[in-house]
Protein backbone atom coordinates (compact mmCIF):
# COMPACT_ATOMS: atom_id res chain seq x y z
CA UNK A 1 4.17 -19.61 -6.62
CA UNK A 2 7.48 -19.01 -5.35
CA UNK A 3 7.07 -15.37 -3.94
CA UNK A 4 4.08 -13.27 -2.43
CA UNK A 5 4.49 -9.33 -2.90
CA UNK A 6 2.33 -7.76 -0.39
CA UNK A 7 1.14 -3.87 0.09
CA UNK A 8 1.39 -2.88 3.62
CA UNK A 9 -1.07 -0.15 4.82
CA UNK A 10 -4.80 -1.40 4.47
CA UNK A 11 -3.77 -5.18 3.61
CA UNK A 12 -1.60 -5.93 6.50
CA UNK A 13 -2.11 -3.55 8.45
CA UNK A 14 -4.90 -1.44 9.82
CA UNK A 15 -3.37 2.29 9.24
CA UNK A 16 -4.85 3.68 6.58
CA UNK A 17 -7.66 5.93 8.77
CA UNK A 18 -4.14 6.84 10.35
CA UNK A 19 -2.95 7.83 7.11
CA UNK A 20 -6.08 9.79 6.06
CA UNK A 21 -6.36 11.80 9.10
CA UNK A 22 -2.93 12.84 9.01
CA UNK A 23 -3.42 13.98 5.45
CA UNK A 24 -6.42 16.00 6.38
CA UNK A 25 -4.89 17.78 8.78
CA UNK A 26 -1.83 18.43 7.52
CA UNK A 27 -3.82 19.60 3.91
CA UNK A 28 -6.15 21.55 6.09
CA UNK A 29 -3.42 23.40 8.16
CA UNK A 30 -0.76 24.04 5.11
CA UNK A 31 -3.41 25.14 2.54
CA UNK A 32 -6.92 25.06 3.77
CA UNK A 33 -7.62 22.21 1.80
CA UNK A 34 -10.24 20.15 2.56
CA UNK A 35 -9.74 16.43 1.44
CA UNK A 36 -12.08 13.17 1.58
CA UNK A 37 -11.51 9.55 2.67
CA UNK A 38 -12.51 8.68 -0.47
CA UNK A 39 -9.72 11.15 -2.21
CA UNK A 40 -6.96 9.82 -0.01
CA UNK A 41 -7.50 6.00 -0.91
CA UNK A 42 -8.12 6.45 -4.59
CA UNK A 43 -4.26 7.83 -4.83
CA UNK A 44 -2.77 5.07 -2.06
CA UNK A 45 0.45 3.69 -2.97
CA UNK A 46 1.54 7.02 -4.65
CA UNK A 47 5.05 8.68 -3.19
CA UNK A 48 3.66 11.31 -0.60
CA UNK A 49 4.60 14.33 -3.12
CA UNK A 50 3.27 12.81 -5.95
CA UNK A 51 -0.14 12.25 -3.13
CA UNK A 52 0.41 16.19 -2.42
CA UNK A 53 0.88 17.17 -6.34
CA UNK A 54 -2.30 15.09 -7.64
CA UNK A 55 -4.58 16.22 -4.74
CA UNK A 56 -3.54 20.26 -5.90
CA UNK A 57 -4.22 19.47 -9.55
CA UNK A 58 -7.89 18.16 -8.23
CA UNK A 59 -8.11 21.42 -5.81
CA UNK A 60 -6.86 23.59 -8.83
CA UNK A 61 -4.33 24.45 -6.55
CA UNK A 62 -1.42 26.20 -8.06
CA UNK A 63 1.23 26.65 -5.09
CA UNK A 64 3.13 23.45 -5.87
CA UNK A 65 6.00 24.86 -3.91
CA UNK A 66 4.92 23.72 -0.52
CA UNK A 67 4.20 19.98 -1.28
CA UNK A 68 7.27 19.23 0.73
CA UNK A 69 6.04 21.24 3.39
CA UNK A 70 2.22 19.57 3.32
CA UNK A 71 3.37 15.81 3.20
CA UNK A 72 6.21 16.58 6.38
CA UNK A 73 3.36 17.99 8.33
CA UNK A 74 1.47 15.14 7.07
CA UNK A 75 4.30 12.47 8.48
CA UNK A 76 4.47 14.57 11.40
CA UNK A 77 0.34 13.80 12.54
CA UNK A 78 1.51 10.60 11.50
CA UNK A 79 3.97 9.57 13.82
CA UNK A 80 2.19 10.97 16.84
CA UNK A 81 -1.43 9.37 16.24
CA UNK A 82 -0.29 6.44 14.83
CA UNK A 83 -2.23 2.99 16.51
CA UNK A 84 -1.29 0.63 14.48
CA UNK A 85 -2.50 -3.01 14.65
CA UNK A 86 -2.26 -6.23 12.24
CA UNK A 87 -5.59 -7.14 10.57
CA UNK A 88 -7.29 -10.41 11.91
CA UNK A 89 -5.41 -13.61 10.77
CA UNK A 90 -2.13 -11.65 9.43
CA UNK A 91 0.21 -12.29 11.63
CA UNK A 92 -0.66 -15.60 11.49
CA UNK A 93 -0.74 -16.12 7.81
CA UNK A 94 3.11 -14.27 7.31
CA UNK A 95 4.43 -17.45 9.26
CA UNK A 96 2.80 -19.73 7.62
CA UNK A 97 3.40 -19.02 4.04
CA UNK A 98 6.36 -20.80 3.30
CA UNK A 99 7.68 -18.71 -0.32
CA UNK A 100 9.78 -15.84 -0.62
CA UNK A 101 7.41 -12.97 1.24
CA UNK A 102 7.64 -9.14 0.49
CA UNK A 103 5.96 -6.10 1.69
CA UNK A 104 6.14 -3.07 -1.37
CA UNK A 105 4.80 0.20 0.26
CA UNK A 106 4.47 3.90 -0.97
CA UNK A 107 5.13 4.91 2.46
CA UNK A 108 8.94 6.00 3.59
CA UNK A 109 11.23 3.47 4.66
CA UNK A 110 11.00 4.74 8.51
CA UNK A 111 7.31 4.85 8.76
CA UNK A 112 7.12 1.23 7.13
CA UNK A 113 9.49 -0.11 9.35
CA UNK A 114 7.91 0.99 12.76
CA UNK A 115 5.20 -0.35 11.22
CA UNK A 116 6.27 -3.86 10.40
CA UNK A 117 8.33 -3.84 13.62
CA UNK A 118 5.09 -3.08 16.15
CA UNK A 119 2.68 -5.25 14.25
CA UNK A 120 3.84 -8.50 12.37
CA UNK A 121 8.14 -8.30 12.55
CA UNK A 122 10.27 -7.51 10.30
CA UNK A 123 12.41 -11.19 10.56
CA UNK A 124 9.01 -12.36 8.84
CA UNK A 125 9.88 -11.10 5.74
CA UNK A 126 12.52 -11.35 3.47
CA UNK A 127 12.26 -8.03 1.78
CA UNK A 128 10.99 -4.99 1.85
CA UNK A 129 10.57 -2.26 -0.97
CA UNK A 130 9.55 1.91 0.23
CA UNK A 131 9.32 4.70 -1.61
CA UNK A 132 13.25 5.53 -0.51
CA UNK A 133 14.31 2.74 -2.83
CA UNK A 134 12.20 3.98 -5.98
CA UNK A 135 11.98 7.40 -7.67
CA UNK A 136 8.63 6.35 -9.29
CA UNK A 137 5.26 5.81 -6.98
CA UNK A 138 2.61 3.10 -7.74
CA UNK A 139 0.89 3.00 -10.63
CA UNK A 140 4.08 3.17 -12.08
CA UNK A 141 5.45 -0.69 -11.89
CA UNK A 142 9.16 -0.16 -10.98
CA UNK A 143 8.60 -0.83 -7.07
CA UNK A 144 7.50 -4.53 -8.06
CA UNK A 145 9.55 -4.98 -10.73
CA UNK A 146 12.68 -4.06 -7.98
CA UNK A 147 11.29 -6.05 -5.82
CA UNK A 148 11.23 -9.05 -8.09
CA UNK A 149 14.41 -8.86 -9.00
CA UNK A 150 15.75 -8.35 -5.28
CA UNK A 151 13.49 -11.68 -4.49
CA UNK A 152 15.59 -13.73 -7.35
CA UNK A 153 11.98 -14.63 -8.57
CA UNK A 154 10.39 -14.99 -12.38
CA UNK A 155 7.25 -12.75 -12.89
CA UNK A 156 4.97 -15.77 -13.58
CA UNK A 157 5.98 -17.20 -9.90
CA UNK A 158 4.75 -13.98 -7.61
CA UNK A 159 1.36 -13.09 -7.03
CA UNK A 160 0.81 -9.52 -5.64
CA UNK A 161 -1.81 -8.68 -2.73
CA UNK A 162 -3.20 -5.29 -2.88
CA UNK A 163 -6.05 -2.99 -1.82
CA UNK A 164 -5.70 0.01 -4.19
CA UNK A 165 -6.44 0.65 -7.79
CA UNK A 166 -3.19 2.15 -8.18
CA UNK A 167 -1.46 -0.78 -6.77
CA UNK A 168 -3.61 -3.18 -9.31
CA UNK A 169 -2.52 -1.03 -12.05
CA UNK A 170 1.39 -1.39 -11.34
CA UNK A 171 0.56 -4.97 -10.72
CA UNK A 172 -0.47 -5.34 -14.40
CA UNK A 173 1.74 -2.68 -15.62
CA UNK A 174 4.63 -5.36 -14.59
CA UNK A 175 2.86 -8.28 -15.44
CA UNK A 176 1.71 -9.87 -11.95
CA UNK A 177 -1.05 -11.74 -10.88
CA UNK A 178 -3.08 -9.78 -8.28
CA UNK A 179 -5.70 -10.44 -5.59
CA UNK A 180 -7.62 -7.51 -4.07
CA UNK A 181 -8.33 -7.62 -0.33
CA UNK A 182 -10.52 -4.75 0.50
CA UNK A 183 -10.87 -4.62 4.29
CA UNK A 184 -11.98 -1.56 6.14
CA UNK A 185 -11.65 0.44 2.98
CA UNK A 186 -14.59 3.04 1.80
CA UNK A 187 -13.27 1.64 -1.46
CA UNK A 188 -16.16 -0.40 -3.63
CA UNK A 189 -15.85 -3.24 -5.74
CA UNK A 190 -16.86 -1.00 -8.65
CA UNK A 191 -13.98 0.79 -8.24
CA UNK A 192 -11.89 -1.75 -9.05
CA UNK A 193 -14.01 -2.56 -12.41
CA UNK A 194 -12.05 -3.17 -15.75
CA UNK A 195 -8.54 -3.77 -13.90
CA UNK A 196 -9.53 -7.01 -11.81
CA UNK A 197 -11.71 -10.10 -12.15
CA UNK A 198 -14.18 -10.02 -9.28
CA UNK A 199 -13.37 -13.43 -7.84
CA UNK A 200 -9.59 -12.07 -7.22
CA UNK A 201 -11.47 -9.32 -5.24
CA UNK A 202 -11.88 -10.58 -0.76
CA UNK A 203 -13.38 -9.09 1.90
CA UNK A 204 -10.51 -9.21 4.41
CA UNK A 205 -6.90 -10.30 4.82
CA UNK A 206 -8.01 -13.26 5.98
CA UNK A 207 -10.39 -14.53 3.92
CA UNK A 208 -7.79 -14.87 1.03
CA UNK A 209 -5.15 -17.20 3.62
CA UNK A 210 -6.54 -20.14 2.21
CA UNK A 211 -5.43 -19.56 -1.40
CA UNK A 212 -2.09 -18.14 -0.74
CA UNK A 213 -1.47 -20.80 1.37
CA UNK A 214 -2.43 -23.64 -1.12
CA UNK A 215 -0.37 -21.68 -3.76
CA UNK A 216 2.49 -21.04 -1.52
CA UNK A 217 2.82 -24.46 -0.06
């Protein structure tokens, strides 16, 4: 493998309850929706409006007007609350990898940054794909598929690490290998049935370091 394409929130990083708070406040205070955890990491790696539009077609919610105004509020809670940390090993296993490394995130290019910046570095990677450099969210393939072509590197030589079904799906959409790490996800294995082999499914970060490493090396 010459390059490793990695999600951010919930495989490097331990933000997602972050994330899902701030979207059930900010749903709860714009339109009185109530959402789940569950909800919120089903549709991970979508753009924040797309996040907004799915979540009212699931509501039957037909005020589509304010999604702008629900996922501001939304990166609003986000910014204030935000504690983020780098899962176990991470750090770590960024340095060591020695192939072309970058992070592809949903998330705006701001938030991703801080992100990056406060946990792992940004000089640790040498690219990095947000939803400001895409019109399309994941499962739509085009944020890989930029990012390959930014990285100078074939699709058969980049292997994609992901904790979302949406991200698996643009992973195969563009023709990637894939490797689930699931973390601290509410997410099941089940959930990831028909679009993953179960031995490309870890528990944590970590536990897959040995692998990229061998395949990076």
């Amino acid at each position: 493998m010459k390059g490793v394409i990695f999600d951010l929130d919930g495989v490097l990083v331990d933000s997602m309850p972050d994330h899902y708070k701030a979207w059930k406040m900010a749903f709860k205070e714009v339109t009185d929706i109530e959402v789940d955890e569950r909800m919120i990491y089903l549709l991970e790696g979508m753009r924040g409006n797309d996040l907004v539009k799915k979540v009212f077609e699931q509501k039957h919610y037909d005020n589509h007007s304010i999604a702008k105004k629900v996922t501001e509020r939304k990166n609003k809670i986000f910014n204030d609350i935000l504690t983020p940390r780098a899962f176990d090993g991470v750090k770590g296993l960024i340095e060591h990898l020695k192939c072309t490394k970058a992070v592809v995130s949903g998330s705006a290019k701001k938030d991703v940054e801080v992100l990056i910046d406060r946990t792992i570095g940004k000089n640790n990677f040498d690219l990095i794909v947000t939803a400001d450099d895409i019109d399309r969210g994941k499962p739509d393939p085009i944020a890989f598929i930029t990012a390959l072509n930014r990285m100078k590197v074939d699709t058969a030589e980049a292997i994609v690490v992901e904790n979302a079904p949406l991200g698996v799906e643009a992973a195969n959409k563009a023709g990637l290998q894939c490797i689930i790490v699931l973390n601290n996800t509410p997410l099941q294995i089940k959930d990831f049935k028909f679009i993953i082999d179960y031995d490309r499914i870890f528990e944590q970060t970590k536990d897959a370091a040995k692998l990229l490493e061998t395949w990076c090396s």
